[in-house]
Structure formats: structure tokens, C-alpha cells
PDB file of N, CA and C in Angstrom:
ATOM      1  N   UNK A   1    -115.152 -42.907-224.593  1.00  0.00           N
ATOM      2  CA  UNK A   1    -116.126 -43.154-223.537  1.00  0.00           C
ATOM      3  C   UNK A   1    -117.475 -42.575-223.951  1.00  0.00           C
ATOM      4  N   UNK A   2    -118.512 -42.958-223.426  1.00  0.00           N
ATOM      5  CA  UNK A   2    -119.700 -42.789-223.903  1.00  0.00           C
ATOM      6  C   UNK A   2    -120.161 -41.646-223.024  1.00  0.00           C
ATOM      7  N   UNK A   3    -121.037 -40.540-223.763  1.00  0.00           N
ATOM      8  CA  UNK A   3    -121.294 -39.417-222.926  1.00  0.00           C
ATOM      9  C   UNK A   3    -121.730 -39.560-221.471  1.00  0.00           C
ATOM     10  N   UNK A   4    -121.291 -38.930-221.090  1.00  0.00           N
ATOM     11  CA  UNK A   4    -121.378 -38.788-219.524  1.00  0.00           C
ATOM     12  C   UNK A   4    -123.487 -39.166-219.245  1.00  0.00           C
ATOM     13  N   UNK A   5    -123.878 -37.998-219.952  1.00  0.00           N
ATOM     14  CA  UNK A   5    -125.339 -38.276-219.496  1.00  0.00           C
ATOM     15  C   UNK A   5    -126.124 -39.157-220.109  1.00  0.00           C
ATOM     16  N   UNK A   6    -125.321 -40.232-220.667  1.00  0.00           N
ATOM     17  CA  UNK A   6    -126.320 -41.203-221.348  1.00  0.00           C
ATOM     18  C   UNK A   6    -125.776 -42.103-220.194  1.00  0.00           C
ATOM     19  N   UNK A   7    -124.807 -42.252-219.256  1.00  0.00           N
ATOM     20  CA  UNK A   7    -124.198 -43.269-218.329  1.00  0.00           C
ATOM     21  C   UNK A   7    -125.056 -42.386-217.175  1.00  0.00           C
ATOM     22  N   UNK A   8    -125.394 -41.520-217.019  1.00  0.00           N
ATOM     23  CA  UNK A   8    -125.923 -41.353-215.976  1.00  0.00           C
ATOM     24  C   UNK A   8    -127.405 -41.356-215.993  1.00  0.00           C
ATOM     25  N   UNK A   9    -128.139 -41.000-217.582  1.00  0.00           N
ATOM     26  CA  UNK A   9    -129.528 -42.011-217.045  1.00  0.00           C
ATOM     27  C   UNK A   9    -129.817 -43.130-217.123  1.00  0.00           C
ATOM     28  N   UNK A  10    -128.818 -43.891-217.345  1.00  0.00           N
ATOM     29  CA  UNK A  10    -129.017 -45.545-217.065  1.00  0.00           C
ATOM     30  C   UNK A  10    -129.014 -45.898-215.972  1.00  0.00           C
ATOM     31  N   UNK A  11    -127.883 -45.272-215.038  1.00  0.00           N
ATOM     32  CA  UNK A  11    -127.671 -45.567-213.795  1.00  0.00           C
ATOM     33  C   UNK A  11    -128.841 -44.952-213.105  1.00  0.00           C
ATOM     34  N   UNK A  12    -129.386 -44.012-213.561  1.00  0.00           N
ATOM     35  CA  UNK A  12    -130.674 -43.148-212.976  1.00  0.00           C
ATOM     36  C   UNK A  12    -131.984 -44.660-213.044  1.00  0.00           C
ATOM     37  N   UNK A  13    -131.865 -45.283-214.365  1.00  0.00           N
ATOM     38  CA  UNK A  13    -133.043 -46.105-214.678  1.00  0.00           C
ATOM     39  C   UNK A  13    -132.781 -47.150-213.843  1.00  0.00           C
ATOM     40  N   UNK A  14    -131.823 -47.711-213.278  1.00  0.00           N
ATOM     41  CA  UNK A  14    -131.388 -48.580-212.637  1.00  0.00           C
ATOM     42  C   UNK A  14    -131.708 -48.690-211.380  1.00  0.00           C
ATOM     43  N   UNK A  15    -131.748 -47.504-210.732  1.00  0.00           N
ATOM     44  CA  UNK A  15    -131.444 -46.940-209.389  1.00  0.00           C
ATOM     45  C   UNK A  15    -129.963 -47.494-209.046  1.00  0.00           C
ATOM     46  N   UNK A  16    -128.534 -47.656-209.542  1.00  0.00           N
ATOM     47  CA  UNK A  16    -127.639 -48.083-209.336  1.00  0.00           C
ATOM     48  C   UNK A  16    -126.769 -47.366-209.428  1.00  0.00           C
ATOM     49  N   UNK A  17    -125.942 -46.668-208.765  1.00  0.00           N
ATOM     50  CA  UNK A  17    -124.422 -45.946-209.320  1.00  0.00           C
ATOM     51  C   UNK A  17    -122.862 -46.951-209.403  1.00  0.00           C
ATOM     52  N   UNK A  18    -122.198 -47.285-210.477  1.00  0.00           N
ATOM     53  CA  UNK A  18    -121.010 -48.025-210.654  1.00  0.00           C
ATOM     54  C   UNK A  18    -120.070 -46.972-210.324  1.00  0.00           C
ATOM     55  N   UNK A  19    -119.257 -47.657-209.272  1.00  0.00           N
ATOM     56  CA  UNK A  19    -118.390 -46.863-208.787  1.00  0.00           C
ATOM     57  C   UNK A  19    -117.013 -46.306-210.517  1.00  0.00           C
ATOM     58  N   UNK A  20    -117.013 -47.194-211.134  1.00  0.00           N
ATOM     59  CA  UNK A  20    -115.906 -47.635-212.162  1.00  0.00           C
ATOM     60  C   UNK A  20    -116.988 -47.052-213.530  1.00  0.00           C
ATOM     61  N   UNK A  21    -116.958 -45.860-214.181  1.00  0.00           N
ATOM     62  CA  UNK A  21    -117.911 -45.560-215.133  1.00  0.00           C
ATOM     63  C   UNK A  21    -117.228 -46.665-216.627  1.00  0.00           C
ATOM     64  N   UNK A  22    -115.888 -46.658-216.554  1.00  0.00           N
ATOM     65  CA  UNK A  22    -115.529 -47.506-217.760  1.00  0.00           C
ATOM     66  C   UNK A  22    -115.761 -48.555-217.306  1.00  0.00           C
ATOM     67  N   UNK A  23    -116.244 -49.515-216.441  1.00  0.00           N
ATOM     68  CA  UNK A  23    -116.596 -50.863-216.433  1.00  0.00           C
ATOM     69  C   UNK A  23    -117.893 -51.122-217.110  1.00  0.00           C
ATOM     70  N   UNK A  24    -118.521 -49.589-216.516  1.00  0.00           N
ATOM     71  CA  UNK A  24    -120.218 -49.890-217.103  1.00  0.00           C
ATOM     72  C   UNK A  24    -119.972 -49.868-218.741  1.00  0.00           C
ATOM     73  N   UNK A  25    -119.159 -48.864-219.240  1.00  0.00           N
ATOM     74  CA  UNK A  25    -118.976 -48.762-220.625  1.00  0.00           C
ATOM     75  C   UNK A  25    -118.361 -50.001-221.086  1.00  0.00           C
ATOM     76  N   UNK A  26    -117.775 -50.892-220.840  1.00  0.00           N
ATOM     77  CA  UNK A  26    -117.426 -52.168-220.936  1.00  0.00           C
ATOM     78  C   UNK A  26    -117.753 -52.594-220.914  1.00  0.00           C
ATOM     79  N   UNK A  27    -119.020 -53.474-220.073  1.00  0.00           N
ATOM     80  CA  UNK A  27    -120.413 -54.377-219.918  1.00  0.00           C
ATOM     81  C   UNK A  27    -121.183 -54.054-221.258  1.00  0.00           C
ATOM     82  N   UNK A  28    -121.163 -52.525-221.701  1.00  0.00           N
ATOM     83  CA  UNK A  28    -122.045 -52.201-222.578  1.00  0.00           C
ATOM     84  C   UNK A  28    -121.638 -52.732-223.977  1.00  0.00           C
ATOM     85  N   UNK A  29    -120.007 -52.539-224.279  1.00  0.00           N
ATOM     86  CA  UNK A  29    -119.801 -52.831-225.762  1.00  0.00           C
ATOM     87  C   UNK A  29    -119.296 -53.661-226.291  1.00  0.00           C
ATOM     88  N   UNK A  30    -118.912 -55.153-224.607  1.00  0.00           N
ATOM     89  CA  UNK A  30    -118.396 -56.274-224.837  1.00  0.00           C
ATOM     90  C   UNK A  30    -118.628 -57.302-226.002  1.00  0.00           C
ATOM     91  N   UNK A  31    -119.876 -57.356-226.183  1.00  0.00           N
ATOM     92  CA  UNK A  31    -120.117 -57.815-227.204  1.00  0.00           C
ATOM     93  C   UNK A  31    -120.392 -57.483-228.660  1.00  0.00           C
ATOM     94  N   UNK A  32    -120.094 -56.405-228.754  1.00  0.00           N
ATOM     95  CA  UNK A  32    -119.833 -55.880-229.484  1.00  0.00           C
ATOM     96  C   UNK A  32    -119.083 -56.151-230.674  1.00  0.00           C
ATOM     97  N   UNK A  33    -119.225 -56.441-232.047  1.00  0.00           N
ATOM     98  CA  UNK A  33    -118.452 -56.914-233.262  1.00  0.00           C
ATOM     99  C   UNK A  33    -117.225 -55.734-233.349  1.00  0.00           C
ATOM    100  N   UNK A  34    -117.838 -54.291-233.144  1.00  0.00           N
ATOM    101  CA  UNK A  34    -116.426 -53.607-233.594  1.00  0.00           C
ATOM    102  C   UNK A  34    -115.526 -53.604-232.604  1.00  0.00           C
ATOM    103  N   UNK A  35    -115.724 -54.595-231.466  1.00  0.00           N
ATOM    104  CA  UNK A  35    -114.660 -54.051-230.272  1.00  0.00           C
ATOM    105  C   UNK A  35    -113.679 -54.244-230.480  1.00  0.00           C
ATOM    106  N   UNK A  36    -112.427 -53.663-229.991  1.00  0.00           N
ATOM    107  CA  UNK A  36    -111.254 -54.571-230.430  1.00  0.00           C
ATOM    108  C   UNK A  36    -110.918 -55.594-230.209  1.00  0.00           C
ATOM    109  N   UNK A  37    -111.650 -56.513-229.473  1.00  0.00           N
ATOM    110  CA  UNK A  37    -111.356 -57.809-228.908  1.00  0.00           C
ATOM    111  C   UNK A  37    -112.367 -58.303-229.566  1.00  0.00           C
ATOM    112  N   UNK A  38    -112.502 -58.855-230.820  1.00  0.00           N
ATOM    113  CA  UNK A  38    -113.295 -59.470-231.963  1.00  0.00           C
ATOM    114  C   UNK A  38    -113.838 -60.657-230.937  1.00  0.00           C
ATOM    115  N   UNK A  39    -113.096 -61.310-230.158  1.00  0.00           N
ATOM    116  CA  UNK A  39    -113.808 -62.446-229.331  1.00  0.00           C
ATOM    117  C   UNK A  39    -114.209 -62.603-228.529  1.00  0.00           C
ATOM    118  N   UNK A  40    -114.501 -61.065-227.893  1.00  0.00           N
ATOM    119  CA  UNK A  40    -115.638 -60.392-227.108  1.00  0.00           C
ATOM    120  C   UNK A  40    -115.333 -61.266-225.541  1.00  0.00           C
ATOM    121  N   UNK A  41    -115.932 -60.725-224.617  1.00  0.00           N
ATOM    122  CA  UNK A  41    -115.854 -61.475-223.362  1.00  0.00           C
ATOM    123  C   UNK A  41    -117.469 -62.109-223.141  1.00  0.00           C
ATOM    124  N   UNK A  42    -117.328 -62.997-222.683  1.00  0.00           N
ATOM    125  CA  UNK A  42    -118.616 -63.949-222.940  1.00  0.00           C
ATOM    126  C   UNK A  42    -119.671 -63.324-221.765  1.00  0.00           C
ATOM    127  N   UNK A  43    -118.865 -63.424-220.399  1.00  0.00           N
ATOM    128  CA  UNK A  43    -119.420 -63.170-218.973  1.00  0.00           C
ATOM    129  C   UNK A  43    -120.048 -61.318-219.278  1.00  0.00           C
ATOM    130  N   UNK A  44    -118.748 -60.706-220.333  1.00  0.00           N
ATOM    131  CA  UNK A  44    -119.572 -59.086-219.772  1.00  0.00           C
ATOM    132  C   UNK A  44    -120.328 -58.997-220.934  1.00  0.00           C
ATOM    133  N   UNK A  45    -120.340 -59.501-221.936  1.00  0.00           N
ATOM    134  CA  UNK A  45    -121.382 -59.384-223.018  1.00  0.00           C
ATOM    135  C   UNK A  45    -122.789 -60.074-222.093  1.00  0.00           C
ATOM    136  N   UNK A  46    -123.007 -60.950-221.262  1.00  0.00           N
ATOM    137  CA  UNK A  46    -123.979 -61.321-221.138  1.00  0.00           C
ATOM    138  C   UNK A  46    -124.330 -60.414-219.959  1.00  0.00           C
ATOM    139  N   UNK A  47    -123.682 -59.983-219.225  1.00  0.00           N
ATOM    140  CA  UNK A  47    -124.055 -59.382-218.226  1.00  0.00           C
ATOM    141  C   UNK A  47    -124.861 -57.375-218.715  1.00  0.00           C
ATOM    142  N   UNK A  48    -123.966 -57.358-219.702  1.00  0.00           N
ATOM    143  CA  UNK A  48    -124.752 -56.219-220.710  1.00  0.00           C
ATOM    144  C   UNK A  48    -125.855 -56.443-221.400  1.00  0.00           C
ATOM    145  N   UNK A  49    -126.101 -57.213-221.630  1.00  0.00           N
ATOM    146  CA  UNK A  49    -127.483 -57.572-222.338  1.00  0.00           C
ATOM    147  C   UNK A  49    -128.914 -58.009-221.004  1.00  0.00           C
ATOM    148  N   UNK A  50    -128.343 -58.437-219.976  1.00  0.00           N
ATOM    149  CA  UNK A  50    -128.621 -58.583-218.727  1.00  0.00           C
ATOM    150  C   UNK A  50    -128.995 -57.353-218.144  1.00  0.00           C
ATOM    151  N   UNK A  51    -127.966 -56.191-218.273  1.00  0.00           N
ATOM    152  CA  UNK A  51    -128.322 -54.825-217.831  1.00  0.00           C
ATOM    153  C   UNK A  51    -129.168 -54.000-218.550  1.00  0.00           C
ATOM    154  N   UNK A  52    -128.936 -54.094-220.177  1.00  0.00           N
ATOM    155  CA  UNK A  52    -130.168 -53.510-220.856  1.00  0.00           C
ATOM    156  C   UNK A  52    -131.716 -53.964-221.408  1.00  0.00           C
ATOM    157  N   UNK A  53    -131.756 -55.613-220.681  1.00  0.00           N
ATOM    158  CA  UNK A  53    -133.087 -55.804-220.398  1.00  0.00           C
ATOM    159  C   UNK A  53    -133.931 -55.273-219.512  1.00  0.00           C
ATOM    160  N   UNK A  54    -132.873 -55.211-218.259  1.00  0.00           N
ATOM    161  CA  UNK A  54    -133.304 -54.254-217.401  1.00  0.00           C
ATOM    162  C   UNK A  54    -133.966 -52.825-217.435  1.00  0.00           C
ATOM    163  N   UNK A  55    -132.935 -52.284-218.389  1.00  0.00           N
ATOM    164  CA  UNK A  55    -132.888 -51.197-218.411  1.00  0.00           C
ATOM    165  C   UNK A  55    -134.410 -50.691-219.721  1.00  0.00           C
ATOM    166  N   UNK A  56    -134.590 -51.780-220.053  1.00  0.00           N
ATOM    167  CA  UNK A  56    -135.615 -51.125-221.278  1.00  0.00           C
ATOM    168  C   UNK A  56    -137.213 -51.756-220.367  1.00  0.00           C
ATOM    169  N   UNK A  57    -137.174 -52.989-219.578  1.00  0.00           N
ATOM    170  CA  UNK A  57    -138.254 -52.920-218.792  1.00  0.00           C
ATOM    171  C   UNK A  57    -138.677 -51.961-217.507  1.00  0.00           C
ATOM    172  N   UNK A  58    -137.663 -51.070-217.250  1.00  0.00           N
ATOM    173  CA  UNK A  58    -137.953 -50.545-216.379  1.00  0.00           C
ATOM    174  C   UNK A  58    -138.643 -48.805-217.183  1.00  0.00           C
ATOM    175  N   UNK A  59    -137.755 -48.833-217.634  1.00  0.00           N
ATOM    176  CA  UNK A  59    -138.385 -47.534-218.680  1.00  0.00           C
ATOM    177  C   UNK A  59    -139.726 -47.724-219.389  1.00  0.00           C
ATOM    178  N   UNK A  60    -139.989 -48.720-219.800  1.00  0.00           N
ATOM    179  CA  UNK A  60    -141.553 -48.938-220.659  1.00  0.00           C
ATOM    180  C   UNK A  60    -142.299 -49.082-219.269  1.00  0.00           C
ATOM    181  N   UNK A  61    -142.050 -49.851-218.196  1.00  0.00           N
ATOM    182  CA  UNK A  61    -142.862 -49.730-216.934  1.00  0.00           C
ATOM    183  C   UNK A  61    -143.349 -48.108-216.503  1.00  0.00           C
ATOM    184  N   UNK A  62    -142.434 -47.278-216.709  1.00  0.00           N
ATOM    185  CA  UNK A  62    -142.620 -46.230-216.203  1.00  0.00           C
ATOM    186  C   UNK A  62    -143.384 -45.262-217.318  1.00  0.00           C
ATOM    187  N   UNK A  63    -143.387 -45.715-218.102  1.00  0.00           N
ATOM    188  CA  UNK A  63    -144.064 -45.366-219.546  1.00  0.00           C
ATOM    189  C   UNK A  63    -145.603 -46.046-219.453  1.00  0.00           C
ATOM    190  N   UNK A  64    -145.499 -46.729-218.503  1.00  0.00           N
ATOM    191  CA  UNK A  64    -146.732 -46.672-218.203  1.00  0.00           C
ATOM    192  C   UNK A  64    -147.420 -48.358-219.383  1.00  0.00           C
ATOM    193  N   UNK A  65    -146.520 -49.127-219.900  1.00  0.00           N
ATOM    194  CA  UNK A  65    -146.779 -49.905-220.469  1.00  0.00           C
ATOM    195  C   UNK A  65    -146.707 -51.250-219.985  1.00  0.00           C
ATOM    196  N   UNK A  66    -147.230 -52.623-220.195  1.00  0.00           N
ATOM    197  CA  UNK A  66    -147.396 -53.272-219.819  1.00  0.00           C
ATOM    198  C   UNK A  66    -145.865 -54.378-220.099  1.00  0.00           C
ATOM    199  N   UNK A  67    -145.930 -55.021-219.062  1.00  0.00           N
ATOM    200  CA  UNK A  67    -144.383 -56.047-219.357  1.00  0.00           C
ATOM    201  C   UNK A  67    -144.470 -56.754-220.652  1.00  0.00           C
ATOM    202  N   UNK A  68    -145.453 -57.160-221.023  1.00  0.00           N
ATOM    203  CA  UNK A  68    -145.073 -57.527-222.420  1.00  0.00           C
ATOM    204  C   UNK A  68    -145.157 -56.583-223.598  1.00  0.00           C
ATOM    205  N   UNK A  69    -145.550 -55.545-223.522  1.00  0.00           N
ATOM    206  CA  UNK A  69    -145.085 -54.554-224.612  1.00  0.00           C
ATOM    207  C   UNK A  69    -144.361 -53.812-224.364  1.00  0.00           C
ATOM    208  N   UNK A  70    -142.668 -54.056-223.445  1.00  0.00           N
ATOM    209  CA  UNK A  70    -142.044 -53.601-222.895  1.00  0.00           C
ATOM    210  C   UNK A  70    -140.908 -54.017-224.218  1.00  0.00           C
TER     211      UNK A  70
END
């Protein structure tokens, strides 16, 4: 599982708490080549890439940068 406080400032960047912390860690490494499921899940790989667009526009916003140099 992925350290506790790297799952909790995402959820911090989010404003979101997942009740299920291994689901979030699941969304995160679905797509993932080393996962053990080489054929990855389509829905949580996209929904992770979905969450860390999020997650990197909201942080450069607060960084004070503009959406496209986000």
C-alpha cells in the first residue's frame, strides 16, 4: 500500500475522503504495466488518470499558475 501521507494529501488536494483507502490505491496503479493484472482494468485506469488530472490542476492552481501551465 502506498504511504499513508501521500493518500492523504491527495485526498487533501481533492477536498475528497475515500471511505476504502485500497480502492484509491487501485484507481491509482490500474493501469499500470507492473500490475499483476497485465490487462489492467480499463474503467479504473481511466478513472485514475481522471483523478490525477485533477489532482495536478488543482495543485499548480494553488501554486498560483495558470491552467495552461498547469
Amino acid at each position: 500500500m502506498a504511504p499513508l501521507s501521500v493518500l492523504d494529501h491527495l485526498q487533501a488536494n481533492i477536498s475528497y475522503r475515500f471511505t476504502t483507502l485500497s480502492l484509491l490505491e487501485k484507481i491509482l496503479i490500474a493501469g499500470d504495466s507492473n500490475s499483476d493484472d497485465r490487462e489492467g482494468h480499463r474503467g479504473m485506469a481511466q478513472l485514475g488518470d481522471s483523478l490525477m488530472g485533477t489532482v495536478i490542476l488543482s495543485d499548480g492552481l494553488e501554486r498560483g499558475l495558470s491552467r495552461s501551465k498547469c
